[in-house]
C-alpha atoms as a PDB file:
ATOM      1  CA  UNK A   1     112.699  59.923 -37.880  1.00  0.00           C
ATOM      2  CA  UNK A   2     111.454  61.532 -34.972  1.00  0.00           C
ATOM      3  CA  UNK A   3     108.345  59.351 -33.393  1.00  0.00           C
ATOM      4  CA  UNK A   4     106.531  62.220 -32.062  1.00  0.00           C
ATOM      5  CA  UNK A   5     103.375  60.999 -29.514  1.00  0.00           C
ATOM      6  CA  UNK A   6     102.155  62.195 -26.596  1.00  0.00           C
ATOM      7  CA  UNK A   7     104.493  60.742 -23.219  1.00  0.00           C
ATOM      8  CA  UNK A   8     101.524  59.072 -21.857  1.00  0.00           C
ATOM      9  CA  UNK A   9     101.521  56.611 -25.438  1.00  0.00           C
ATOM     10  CA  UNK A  10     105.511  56.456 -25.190  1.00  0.00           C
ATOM     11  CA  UNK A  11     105.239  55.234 -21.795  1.00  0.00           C
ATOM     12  CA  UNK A  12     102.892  52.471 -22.791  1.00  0.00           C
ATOM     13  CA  UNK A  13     104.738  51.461 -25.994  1.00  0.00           C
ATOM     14  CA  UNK A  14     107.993  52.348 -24.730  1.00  0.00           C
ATOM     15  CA  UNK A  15     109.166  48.470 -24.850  1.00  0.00           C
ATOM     16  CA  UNK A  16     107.290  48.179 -28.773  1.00  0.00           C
ATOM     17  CA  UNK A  17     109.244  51.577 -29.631  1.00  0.00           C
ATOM     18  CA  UNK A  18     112.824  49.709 -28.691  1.00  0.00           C
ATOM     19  CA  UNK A  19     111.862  46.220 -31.013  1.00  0.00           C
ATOM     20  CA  UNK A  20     113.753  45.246 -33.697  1.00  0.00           C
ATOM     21  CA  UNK A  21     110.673  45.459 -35.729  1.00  0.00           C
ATOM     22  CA  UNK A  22     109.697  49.066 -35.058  1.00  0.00           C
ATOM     23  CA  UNK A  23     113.271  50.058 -35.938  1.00  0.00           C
ATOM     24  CA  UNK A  24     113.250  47.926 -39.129  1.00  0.00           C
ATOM     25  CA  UNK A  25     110.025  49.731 -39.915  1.00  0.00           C
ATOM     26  CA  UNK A  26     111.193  53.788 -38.997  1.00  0.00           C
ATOM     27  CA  UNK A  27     114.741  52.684 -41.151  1.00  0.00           C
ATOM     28  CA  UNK A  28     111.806  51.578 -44.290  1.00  0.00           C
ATOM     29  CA  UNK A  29     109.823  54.897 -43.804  1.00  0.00           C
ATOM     30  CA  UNK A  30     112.938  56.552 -43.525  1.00  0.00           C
ATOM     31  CA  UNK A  31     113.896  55.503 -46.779  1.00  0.00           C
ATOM     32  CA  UNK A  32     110.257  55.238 -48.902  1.00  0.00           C
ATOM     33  CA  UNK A  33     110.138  59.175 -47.545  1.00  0.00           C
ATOM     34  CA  UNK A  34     113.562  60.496 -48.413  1.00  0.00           C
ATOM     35  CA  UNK A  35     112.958  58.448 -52.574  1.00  0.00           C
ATOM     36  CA  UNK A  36     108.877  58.605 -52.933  1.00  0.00           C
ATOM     37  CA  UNK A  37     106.388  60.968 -52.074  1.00  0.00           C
ATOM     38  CA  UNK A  38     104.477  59.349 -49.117  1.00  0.00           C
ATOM     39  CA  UNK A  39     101.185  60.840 -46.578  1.00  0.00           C
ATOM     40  CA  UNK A  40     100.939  61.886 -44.288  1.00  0.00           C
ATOM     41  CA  UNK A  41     103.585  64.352 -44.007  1.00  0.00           C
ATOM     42  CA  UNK A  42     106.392  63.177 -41.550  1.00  0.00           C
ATOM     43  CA  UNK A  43     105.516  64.916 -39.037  1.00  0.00           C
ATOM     44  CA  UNK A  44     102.442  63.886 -38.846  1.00  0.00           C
ATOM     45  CA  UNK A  45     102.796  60.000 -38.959  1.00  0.00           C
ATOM     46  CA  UNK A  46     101.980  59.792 -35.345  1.00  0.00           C
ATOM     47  CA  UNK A  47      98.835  62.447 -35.370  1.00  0.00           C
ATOM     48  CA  UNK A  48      96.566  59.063 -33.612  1.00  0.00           C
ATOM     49  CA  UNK A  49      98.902  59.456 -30.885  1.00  0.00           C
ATOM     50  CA  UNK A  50      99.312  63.408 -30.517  1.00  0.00           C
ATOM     51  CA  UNK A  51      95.652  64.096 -29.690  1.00  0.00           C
ATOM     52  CA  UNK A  52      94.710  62.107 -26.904  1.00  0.00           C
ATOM     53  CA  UNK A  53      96.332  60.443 -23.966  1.00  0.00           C
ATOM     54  CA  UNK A  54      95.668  56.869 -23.360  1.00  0.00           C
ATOM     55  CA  UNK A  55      94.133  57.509 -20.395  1.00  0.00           C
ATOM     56  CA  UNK A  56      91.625  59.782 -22.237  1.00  0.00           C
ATOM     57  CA  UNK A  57      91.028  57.312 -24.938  1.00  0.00           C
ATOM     58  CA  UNK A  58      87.142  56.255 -25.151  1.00  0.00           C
ATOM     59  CA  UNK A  59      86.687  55.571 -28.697  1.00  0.00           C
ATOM     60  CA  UNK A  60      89.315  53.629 -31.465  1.00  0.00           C
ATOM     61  CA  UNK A  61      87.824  54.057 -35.029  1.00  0.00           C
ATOM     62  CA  UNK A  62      90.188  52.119 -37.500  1.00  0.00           C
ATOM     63  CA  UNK A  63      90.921  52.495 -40.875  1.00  0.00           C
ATOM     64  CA  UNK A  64      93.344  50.334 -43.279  1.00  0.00           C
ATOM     65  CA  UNK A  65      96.130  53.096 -44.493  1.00  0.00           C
ATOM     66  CA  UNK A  66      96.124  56.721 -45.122  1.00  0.00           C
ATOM     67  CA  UNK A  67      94.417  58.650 -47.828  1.00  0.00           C
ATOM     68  CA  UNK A  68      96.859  58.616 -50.845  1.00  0.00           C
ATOM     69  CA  UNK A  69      96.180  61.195 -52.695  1.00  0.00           C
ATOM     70  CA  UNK A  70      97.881  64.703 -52.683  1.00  0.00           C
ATOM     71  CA  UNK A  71      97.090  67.043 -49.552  1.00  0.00           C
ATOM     72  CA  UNK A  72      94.770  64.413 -48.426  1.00  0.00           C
ATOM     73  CA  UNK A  73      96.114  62.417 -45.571  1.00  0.00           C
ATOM     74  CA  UNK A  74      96.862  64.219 -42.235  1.00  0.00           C
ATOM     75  CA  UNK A  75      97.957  60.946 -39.887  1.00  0.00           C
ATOM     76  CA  UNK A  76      93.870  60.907 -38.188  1.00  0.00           C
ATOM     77  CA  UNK A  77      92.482  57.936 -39.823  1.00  0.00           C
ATOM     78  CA  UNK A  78      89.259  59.260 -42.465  1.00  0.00           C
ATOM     79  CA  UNK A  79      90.319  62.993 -41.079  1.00  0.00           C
ATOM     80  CA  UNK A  80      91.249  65.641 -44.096  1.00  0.00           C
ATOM     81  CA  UNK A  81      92.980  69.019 -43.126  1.00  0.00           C
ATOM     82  CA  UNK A  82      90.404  72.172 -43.267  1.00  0.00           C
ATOM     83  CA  UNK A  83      89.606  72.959 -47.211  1.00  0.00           C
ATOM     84  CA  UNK A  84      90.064  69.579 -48.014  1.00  0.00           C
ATOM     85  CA  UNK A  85      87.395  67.946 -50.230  1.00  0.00           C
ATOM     86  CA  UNK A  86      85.719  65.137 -48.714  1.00  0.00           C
ATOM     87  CA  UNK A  87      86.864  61.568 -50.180  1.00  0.00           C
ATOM     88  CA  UNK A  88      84.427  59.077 -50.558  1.00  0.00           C
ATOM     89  CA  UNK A  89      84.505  57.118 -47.276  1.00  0.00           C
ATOM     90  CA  UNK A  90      84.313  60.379 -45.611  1.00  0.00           C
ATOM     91  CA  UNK A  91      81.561  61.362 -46.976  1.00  0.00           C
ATOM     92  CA  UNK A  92      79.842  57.768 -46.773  1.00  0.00           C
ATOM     93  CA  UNK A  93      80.977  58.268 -42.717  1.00  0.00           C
ATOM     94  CA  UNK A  94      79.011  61.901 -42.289  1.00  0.00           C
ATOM     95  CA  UNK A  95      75.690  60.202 -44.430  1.00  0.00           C
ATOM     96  CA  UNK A  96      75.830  57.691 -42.054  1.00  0.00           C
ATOM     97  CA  UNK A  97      76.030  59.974 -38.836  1.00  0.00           C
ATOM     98  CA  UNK A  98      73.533  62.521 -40.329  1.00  0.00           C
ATOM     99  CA  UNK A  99      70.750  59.095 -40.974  1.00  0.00           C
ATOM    100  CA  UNK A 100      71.340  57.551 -37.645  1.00  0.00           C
ATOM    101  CA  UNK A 101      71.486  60.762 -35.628  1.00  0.00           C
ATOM    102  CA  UNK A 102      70.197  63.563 -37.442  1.00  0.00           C
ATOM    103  CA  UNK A 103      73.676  65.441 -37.088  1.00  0.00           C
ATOM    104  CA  UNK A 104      74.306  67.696 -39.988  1.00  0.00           C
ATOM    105  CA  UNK A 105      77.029  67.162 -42.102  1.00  0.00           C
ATOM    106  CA  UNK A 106      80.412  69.473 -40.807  1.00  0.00           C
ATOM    107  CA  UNK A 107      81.880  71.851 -43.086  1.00  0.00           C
ATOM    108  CA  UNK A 108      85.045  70.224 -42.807  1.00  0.00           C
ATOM    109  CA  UNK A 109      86.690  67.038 -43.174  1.00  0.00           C
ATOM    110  CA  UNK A 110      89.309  67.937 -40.289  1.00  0.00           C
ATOM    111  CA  UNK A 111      88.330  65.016 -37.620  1.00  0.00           C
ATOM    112  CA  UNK A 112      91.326  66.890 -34.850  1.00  0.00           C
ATOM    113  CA  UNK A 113      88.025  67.521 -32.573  1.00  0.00           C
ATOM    114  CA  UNK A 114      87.053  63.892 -32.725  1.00  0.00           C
ATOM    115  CA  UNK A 115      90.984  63.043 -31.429  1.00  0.00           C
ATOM    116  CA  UNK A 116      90.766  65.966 -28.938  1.00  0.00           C
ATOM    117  CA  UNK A 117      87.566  64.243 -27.203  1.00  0.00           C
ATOM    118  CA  UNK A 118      89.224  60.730 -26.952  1.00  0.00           C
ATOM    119  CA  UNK A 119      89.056  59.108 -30.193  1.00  0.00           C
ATOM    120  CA  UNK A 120      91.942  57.429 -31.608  1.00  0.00           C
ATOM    121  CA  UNK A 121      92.012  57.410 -35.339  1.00  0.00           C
ATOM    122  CA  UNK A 122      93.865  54.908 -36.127  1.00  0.00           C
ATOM    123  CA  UNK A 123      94.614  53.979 -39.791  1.00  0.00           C
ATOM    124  CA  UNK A 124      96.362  49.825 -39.266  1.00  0.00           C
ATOM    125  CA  UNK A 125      98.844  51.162 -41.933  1.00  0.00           C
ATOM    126  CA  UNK A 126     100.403  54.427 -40.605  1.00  0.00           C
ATOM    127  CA  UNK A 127     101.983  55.536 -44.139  1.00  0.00           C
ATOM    128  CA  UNK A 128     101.591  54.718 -48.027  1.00  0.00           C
ATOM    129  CA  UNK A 129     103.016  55.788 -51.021  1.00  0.00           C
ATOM    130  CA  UNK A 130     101.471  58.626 -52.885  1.00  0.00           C
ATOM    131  CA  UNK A 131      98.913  56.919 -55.456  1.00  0.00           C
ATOM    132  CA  UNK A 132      99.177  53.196 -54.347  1.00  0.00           C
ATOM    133  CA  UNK A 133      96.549  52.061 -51.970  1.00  0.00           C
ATOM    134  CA  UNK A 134      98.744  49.618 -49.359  1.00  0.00           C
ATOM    135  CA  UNK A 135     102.055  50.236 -50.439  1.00  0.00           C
ATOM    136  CA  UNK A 136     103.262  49.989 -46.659  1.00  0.00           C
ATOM    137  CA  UNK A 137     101.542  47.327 -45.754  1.00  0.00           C
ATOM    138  CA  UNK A 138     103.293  44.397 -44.576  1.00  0.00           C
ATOM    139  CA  UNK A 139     106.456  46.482 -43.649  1.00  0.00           C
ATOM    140  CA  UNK A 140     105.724  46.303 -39.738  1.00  0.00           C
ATOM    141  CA  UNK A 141     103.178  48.704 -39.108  1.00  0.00           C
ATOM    142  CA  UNK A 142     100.620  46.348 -38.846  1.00  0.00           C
ATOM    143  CA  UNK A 143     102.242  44.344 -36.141  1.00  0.00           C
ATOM    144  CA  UNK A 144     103.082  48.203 -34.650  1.00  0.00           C
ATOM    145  CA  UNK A 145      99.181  49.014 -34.722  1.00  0.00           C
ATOM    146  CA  UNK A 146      98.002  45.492 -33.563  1.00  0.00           C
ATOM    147  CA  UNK A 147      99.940  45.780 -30.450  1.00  0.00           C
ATOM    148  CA  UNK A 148      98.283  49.207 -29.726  1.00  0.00           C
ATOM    149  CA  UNK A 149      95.064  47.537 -30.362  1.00  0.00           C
ATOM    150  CA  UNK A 150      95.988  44.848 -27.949  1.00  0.00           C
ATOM    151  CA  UNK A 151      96.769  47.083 -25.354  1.00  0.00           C
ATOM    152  CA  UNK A 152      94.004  48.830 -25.103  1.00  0.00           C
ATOM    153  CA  UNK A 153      91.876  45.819 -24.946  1.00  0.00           C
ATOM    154  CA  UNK A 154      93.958  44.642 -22.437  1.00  0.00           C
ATOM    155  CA  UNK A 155      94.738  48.006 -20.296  1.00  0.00           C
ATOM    156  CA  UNK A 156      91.397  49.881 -20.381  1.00  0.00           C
ATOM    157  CA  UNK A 157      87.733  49.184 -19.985  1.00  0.00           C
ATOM    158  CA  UNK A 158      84.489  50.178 -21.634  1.00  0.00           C
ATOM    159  CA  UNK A 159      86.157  51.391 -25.347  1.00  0.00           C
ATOM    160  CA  UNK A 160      84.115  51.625 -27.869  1.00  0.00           C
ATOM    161  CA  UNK A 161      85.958  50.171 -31.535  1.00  0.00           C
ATOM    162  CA  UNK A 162      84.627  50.666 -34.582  1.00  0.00           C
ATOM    163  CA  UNK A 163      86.122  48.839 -37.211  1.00  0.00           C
ATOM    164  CA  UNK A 164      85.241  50.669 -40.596  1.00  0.00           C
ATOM    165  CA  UNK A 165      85.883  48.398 -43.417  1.00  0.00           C
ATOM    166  CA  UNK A 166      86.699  44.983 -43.856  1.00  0.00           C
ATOM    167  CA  UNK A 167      90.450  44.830 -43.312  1.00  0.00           C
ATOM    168  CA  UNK A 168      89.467  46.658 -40.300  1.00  0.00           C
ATOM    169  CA  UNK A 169      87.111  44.555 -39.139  1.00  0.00           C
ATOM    170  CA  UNK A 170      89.072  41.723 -39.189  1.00  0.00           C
ATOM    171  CA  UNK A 171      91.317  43.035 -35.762  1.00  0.00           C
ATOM    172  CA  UNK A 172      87.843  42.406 -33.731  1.00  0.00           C
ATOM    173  CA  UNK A 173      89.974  39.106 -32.954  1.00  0.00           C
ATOM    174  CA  UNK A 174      92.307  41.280 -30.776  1.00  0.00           C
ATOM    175  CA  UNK A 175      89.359  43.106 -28.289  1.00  0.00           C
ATOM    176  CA  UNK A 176      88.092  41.770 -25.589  1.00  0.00           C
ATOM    177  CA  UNK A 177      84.386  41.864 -25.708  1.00  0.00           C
ATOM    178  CA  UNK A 178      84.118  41.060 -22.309  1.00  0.00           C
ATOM    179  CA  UNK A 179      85.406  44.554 -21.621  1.00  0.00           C
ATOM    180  CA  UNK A 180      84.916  46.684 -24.883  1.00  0.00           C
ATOM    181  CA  UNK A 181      82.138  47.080 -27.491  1.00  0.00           C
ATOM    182  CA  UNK A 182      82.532  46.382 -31.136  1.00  0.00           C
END
């Protein structure tokens, strides 16, 4: 598998990319891909890391695995592609932004601008078998993810993370809140 993110995330994570771990994991995805039907597409696995550089990075939302269902998942945590009806937590995300700030809802699902401004959307869980909720979890992304959480915490100042969910919320244990706002 090709682990396609922009250079300035592979020359952050270039030591995490060479670990046993992360190898272990692409070999597993590898595999699940190539005997199940899986989301996001392949190619887009590493969309969190296409988008924005770490330097650019402002905002982390995170999310707990991709969106199984078919066409859904596009590798932007809670982001559809254009034409894609809204799942639930999406739309629960664009009520809540429309009562707090009076935005409208969009006419899309398709959260690329979001990424393009300096969010990451980061789902812990990068892939999952089509229909089961979590199949990938516990496979090594979550150690993957973690680490990126880390380093941001420890490598940048003034992020804003919003945790969305409660698996989510449970990484607050990895930000500084000296430096970063939950």
């Amino acid at each position: 598998m090709n682990v396609r993110i922009h250079q300035s995330w592979k020359n952050e994570l270039q030591s995490e990319l060479k670990k046993d771990y992360f190898q272990d994991l692409i070999d597993f995805v590898d595999e699940e891909y190539s005997q199940h039907i899986c989301y996001p597409p392949a190619p887009e696995i590493f969309a969190a890391f296409e988008h924005s550089t770490f330097k650019d990075t402002k905002v982390v939302i995170l999310g707990q695995d991709p969106y199984h269902g078919p066409g859904q998942a596009n590798g932007l945590c809670f982001s559809v592609n254009d034409g894609v009806s809204f799942p639930p937590s999406l739309k629960n995300i664009f009520r809540e932004i429309e009562d707090d700030i009076k935005n409208p809802v969009p006419l899309t699902g398709n959260l690329e601008r979001w990424a393009d401004q300096g969010v990451l959307l980061l789902n812990a869980t990068l892939t999952v078998r089509a229909q089961q909720a979590g199949s990938h979890q516990k496979k090594g992304w979550e150690r993957f993810t973690d680490n990126v959480i880390k380093l941001i915490s420890d490598q940048k100042e003034n992020v804003v993370f919003l945790l969305w969910g409660g698996y989510a919320k449970k990484k607050a244990k990895l930000i500084d809140v000296n430096k970063h706002l939950i």
